[in-house]
PDB file of N, CA and C in Angstrom:
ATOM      1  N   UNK A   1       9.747  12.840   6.986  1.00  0.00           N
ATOM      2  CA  UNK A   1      10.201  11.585   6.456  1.00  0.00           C
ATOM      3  C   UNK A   1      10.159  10.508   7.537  1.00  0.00           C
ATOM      4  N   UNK A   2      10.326  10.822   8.917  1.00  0.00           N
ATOM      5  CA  UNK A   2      10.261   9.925   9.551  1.00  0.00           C
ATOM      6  C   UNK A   2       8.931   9.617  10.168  1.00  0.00           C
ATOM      7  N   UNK A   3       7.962  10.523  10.187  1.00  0.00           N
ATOM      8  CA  UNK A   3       6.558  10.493  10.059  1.00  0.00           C
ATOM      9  C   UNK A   3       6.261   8.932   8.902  1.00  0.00           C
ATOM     10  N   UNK A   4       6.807   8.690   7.812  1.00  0.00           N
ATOM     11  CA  UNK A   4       6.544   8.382   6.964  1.00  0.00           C
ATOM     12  C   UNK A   4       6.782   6.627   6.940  1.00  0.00           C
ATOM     13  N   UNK A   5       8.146   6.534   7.794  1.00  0.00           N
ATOM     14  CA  UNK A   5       8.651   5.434   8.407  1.00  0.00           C
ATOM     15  C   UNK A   5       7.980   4.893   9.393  1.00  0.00           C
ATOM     16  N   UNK A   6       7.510   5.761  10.420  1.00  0.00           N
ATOM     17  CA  UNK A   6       6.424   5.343  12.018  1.00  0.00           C
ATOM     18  C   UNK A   6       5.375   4.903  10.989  1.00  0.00           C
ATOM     19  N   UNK A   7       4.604   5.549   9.897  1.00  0.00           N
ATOM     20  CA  UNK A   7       3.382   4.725   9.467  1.00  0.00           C
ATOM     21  C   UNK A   7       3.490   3.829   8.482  1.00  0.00           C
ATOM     22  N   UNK A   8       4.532   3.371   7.910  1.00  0.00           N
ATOM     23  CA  UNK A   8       4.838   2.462   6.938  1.00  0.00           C
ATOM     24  C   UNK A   8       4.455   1.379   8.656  1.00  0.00           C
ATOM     25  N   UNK A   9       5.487   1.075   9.339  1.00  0.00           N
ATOM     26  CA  UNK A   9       5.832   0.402  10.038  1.00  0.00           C
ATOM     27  C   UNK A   9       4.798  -0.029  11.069  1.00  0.00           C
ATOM     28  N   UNK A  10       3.932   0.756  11.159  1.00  0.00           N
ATOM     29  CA  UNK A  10       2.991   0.791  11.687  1.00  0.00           C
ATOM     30  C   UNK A  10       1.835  -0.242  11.194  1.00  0.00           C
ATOM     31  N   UNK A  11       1.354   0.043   9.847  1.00  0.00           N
ATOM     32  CA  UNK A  11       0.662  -0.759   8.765  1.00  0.00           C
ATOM     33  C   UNK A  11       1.278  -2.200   9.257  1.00  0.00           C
ATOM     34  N   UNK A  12       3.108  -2.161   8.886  1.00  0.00           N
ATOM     35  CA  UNK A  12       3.102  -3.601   8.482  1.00  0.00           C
ATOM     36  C   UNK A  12       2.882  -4.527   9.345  1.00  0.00           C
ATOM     37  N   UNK A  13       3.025  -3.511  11.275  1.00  0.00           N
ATOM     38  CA  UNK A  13       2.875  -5.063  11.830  1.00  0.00           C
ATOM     39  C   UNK A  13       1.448  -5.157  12.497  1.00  0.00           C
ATOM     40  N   UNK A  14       0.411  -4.386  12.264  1.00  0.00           N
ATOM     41  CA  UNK A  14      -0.708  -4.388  12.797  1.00  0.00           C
ATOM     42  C   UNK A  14      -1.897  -4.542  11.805  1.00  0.00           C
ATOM     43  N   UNK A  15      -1.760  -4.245  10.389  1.00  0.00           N
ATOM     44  CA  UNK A  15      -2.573  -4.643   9.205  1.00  0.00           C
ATOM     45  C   UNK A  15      -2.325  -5.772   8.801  1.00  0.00           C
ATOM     46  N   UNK A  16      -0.775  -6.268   8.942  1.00  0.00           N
ATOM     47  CA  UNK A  16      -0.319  -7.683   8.494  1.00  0.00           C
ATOM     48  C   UNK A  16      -1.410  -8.458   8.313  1.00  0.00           C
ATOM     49  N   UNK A  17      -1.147  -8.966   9.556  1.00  0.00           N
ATOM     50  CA  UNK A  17      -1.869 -10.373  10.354  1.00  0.00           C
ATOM     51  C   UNK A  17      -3.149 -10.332  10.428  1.00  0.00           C
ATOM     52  N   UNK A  18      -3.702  -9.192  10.843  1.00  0.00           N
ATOM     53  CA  UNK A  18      -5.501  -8.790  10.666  1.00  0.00           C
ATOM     54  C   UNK A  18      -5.969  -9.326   9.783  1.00  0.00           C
ATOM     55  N   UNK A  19      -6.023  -8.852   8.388  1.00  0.00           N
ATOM     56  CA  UNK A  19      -6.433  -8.818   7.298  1.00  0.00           C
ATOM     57  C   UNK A  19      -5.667  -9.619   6.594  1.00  0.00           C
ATOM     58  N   UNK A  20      -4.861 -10.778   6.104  1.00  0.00           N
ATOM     59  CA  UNK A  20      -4.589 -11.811   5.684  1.00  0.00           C
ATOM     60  C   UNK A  20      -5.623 -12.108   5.050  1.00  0.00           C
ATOM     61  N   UNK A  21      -6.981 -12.611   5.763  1.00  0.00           N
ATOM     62  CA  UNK A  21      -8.252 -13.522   4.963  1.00  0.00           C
ATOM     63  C   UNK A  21      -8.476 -12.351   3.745  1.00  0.00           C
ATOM     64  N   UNK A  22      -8.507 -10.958   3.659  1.00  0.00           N
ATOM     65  CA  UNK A  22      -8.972  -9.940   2.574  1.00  0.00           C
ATOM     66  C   UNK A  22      -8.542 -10.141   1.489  1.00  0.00           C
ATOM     67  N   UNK A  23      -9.107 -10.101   0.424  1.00  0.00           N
ATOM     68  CA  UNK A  23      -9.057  -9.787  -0.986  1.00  0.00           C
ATOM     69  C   UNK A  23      -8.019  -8.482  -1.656  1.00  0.00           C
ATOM     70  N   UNK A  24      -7.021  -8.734  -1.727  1.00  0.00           N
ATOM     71  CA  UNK A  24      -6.031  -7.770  -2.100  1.00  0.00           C
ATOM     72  C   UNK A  24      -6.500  -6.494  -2.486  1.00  0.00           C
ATOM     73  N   UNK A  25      -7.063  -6.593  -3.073  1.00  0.00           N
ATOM     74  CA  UNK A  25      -7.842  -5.024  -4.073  1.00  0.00           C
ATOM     75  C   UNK A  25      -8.465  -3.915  -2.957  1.00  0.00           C
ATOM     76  N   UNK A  26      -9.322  -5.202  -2.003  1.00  0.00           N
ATOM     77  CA  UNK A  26      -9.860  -4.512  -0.553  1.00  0.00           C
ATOM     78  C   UNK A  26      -8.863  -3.898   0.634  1.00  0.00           C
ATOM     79  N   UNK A  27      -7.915  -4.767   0.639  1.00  0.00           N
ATOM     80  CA  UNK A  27      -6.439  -4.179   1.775  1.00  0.00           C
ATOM     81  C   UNK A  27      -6.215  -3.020   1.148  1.00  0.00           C
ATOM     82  N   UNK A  28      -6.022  -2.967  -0.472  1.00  0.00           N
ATOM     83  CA  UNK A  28      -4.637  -2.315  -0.914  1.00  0.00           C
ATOM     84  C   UNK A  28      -5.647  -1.022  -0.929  1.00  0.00           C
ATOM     85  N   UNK A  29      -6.723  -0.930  -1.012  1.00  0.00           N
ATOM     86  CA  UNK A  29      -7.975   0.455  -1.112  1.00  0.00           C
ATOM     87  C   UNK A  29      -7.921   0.732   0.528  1.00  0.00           C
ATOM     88  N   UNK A  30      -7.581   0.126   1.185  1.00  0.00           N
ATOM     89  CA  UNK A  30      -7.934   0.563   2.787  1.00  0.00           C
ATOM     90  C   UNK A  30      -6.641   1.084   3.162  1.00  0.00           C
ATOM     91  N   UNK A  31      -5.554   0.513   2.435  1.00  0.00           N
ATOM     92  CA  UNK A  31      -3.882   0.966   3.166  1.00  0.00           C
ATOM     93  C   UNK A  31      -3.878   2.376   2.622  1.00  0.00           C
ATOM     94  N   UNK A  32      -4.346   2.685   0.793  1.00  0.00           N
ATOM     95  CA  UNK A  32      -4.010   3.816   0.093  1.00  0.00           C
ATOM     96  C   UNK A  32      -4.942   4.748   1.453  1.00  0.00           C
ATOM     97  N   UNK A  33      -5.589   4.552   1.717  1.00  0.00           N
ATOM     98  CA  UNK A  33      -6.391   5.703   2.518  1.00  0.00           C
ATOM     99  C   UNK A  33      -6.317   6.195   3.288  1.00  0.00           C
ATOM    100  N   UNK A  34      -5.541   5.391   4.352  1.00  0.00           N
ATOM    101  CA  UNK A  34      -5.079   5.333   5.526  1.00  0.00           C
ATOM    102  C   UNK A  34      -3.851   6.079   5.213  1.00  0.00           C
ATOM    103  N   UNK A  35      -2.998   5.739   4.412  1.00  0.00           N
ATOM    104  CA  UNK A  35      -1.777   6.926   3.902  1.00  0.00           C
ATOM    105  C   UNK A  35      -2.316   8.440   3.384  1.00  0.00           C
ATOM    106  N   UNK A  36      -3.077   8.405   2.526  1.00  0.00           N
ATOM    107  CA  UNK A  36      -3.190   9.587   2.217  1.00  0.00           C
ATOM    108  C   UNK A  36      -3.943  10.384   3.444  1.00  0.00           C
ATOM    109  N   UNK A  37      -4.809   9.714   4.113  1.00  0.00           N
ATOM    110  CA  UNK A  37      -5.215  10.575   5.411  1.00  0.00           C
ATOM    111  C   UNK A  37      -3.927  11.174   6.231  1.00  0.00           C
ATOM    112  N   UNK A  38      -3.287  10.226   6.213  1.00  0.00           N
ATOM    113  CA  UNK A  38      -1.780  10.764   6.462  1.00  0.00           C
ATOM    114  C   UNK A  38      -0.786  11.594   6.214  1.00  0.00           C
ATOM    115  N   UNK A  39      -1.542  11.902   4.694  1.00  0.00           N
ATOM    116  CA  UNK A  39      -0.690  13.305   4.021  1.00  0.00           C
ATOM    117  C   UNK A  39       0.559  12.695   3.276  1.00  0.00           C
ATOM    118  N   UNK A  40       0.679  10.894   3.340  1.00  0.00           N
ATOM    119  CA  UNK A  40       2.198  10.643   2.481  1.00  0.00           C
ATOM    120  C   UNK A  40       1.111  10.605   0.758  1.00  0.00           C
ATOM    121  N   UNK A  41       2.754  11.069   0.249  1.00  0.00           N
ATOM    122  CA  UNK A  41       2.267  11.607  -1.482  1.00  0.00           C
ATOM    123  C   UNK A  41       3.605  10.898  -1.812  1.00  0.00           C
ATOM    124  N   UNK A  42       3.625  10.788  -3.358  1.00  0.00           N
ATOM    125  CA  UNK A  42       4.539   9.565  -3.875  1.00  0.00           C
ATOM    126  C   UNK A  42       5.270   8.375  -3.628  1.00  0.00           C
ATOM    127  N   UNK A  43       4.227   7.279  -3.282  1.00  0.00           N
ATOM    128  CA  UNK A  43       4.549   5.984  -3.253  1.00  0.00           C
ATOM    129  C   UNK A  43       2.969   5.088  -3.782  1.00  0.00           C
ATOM    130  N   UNK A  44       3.953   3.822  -4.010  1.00  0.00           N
ATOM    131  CA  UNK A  44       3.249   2.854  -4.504  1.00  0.00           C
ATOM    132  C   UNK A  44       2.975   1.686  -3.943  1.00  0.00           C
ATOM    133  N   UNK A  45       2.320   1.295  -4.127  1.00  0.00           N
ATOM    134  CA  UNK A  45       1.558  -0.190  -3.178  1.00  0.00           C
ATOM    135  C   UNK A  45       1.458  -1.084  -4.528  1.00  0.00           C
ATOM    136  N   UNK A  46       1.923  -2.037  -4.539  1.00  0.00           N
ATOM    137  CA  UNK A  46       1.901  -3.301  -5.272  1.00  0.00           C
ATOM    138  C   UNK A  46       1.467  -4.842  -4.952  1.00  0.00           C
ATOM    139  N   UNK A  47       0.337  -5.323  -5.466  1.00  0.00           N
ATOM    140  CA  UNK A  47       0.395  -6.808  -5.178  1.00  0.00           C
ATOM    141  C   UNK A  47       1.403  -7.407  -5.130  1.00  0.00           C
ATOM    142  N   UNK A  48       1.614  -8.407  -4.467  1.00  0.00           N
ATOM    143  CA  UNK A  48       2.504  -9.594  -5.181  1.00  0.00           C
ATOM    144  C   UNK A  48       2.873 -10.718  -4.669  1.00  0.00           C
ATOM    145  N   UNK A  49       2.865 -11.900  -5.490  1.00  0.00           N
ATOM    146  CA  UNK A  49       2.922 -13.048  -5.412  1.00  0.00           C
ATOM    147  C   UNK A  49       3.983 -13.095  -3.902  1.00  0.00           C
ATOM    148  N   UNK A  50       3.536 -14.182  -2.871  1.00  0.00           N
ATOM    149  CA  UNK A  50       4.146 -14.375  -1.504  1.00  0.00           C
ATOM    150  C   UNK A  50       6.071 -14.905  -2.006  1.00  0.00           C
ATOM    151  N   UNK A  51       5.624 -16.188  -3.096  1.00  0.00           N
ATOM    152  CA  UNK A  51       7.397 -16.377  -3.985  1.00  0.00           C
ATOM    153  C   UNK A  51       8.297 -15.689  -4.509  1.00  0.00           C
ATOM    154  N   UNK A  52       7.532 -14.251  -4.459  1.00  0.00           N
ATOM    155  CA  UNK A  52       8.283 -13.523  -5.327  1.00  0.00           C
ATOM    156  C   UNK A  52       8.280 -12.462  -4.606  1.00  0.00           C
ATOM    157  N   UNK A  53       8.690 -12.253  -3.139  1.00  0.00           N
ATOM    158  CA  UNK A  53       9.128 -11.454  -2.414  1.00  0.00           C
ATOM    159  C   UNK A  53      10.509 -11.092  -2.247  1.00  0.00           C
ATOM    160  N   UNK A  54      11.237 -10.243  -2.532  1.00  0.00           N
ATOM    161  CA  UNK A  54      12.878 -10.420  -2.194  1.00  0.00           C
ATOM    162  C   UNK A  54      12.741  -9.548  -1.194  1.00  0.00           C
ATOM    163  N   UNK A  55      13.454  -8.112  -1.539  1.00  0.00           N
ATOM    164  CA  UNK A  55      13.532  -7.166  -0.337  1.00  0.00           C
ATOM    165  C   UNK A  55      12.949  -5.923  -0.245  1.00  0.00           C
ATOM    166  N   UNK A  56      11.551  -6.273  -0.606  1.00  0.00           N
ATOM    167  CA  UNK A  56      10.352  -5.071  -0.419  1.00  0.00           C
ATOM    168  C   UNK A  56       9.981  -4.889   0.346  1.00  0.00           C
ATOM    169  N   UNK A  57       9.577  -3.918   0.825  1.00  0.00           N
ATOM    170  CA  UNK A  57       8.792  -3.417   2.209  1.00  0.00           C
ATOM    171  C   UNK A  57       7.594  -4.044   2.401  1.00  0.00           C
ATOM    172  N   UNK A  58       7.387  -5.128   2.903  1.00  0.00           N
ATOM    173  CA  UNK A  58       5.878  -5.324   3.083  1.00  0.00           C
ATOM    174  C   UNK A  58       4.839  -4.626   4.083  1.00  0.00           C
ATOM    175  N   UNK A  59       4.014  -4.308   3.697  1.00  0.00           N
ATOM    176  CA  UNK A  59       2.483  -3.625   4.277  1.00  0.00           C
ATOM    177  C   UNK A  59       1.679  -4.191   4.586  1.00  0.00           C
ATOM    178  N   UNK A  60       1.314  -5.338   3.936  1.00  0.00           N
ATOM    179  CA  UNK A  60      -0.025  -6.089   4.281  1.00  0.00           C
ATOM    180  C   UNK A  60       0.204  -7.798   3.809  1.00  0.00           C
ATOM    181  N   UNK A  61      -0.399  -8.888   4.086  1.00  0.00           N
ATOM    182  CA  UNK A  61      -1.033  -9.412   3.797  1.00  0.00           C
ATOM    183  C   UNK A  61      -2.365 -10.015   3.314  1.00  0.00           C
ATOM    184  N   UNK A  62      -2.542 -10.653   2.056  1.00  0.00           N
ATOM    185  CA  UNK A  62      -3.876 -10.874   1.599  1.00  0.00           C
ATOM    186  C   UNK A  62      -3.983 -11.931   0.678  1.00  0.00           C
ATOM    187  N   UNK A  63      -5.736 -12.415   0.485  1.00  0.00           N
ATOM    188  CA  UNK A  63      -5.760 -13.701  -0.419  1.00  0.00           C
ATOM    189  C   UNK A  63      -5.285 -14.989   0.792  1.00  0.00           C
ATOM    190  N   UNK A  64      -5.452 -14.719   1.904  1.00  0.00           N
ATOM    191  CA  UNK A  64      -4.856 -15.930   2.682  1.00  0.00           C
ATOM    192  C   UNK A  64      -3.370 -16.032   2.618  1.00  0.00           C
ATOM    193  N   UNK A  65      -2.807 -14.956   2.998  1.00  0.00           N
ATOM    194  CA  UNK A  65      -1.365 -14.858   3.120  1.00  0.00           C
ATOM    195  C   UNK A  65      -0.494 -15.403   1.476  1.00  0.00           C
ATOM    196  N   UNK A  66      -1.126 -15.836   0.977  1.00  0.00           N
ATOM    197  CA  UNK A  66      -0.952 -16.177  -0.944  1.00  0.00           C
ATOM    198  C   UNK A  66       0.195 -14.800  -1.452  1.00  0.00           C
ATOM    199  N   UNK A  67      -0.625 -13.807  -0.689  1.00  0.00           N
ATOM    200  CA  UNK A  67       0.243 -12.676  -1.830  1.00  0.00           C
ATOM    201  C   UNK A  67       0.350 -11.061  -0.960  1.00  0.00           C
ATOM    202  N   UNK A  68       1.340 -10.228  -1.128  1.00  0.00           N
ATOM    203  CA  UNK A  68       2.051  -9.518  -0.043  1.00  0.00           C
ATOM    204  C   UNK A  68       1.188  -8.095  -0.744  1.00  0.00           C
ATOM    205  N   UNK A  69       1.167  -6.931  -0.044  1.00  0.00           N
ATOM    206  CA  UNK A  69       1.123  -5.591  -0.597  1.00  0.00           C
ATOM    207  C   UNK A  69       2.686  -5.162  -0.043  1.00  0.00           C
ATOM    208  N   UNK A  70       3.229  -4.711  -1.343  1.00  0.00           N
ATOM    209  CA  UNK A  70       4.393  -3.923  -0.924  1.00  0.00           C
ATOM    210  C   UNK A  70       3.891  -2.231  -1.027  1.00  0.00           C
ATOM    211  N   UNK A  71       5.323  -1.856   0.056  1.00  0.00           N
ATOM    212  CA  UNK A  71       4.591  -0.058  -0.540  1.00  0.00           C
ATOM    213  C   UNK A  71       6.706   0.447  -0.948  1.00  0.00           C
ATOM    214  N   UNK A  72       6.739   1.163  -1.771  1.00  0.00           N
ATOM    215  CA  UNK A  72       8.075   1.793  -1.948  1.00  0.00           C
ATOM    216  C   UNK A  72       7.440   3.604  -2.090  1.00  0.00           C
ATOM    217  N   UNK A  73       8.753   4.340  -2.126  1.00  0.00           N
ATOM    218  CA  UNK A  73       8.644   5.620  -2.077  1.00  0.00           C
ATOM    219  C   UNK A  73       8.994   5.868  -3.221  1.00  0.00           C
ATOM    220  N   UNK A  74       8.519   7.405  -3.680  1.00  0.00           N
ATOM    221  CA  UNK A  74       8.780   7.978  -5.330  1.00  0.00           C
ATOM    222  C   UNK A  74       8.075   7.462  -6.233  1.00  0.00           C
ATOM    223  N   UNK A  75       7.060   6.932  -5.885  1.00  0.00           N
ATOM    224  CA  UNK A  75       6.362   6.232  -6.963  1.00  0.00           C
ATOM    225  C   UNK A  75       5.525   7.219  -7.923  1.00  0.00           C
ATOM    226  N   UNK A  76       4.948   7.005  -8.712  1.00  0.00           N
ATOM    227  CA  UNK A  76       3.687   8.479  -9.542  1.00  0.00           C
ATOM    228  C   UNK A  76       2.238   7.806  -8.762  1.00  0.00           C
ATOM    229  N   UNK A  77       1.804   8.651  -8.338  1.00  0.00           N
ATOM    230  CA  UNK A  77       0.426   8.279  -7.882  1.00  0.00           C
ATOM    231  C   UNK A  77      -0.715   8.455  -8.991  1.00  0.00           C
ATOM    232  N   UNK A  78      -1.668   7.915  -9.472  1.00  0.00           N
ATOM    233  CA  UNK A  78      -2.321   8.218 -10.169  1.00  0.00           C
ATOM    234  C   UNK A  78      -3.837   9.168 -10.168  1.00  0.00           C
ATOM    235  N   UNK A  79      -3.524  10.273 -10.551  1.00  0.00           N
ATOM    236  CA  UNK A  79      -4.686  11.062 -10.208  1.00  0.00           C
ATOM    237  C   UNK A  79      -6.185  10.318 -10.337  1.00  0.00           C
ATOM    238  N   UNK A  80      -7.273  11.008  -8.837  1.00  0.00           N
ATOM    239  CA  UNK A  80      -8.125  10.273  -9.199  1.00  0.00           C
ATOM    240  C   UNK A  80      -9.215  10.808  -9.962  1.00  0.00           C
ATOM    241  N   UNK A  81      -9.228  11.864 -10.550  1.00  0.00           N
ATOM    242  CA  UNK A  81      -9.627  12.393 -11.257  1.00  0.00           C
ATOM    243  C   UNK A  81      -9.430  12.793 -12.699  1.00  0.00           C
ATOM    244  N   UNK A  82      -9.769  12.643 -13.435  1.00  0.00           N
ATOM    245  CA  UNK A  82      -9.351  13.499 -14.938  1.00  0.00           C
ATOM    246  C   UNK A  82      -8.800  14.818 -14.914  1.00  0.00           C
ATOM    247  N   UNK A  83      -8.117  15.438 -15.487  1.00  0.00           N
ATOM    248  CA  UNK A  83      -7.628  16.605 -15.735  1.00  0.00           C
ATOM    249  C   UNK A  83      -8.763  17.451 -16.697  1.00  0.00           C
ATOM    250  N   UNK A  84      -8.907  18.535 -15.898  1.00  0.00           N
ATOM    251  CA  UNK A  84     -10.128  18.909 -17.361  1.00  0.00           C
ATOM    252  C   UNK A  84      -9.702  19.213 -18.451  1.00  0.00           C
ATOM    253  N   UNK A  85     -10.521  19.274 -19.241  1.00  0.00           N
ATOM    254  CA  UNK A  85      -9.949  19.294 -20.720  1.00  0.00           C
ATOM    255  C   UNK A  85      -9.291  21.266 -21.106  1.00  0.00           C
ATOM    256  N   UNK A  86      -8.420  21.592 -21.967  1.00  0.00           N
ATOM    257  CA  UNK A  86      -8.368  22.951 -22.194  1.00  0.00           C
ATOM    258  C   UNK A  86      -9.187  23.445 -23.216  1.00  0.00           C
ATOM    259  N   UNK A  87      -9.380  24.469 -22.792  1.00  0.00           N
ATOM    260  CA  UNK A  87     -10.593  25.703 -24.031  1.00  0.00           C
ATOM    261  C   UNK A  87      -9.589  26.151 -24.156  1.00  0.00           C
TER     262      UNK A  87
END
């Protein structure tokens, strides 16, 4: 868990500022990866509007600092695959 905290924290103050100019969709595909290389499993990364920040964890900036990636824990991750079907 505290593995989990060093790389949250890690992201937010060294991906921040970097990547600001990126296209949200592009950060938020580079942060998921960088976590799961990491081995963290249930959490979520969310766009969101820079006004409508209260007290989320921020991860990234993007869109020209316009709009935040948050990440929280317990989230459902969404498989990236289909489930196969049953016979």
């Amino acid at each position: 868990m505290k593995n989990i905290a060093i790389v949250v924290a890690t992201l937010a103050f060294v991906a921040a500022p970097a990547f600001a100019a990126k296209p949200c969709d592009e950060l938020k595909t580079e942060i998921a990866a960088k976590l799961d290389a990491k081995g963290v499993v249930g959490y979520t990364l969310d766009i969101v509007d820079t006004a409508q920040i209260a007290d989320q964890n921020v991860i990234g900036s993007c869109d020209g600092g316009t709009k935040k990636i948050t990440y929280s824990r317990g989230g459902m991750k969404v498989a990236k695959e289909p489930a196969p079907a049953p016979q």
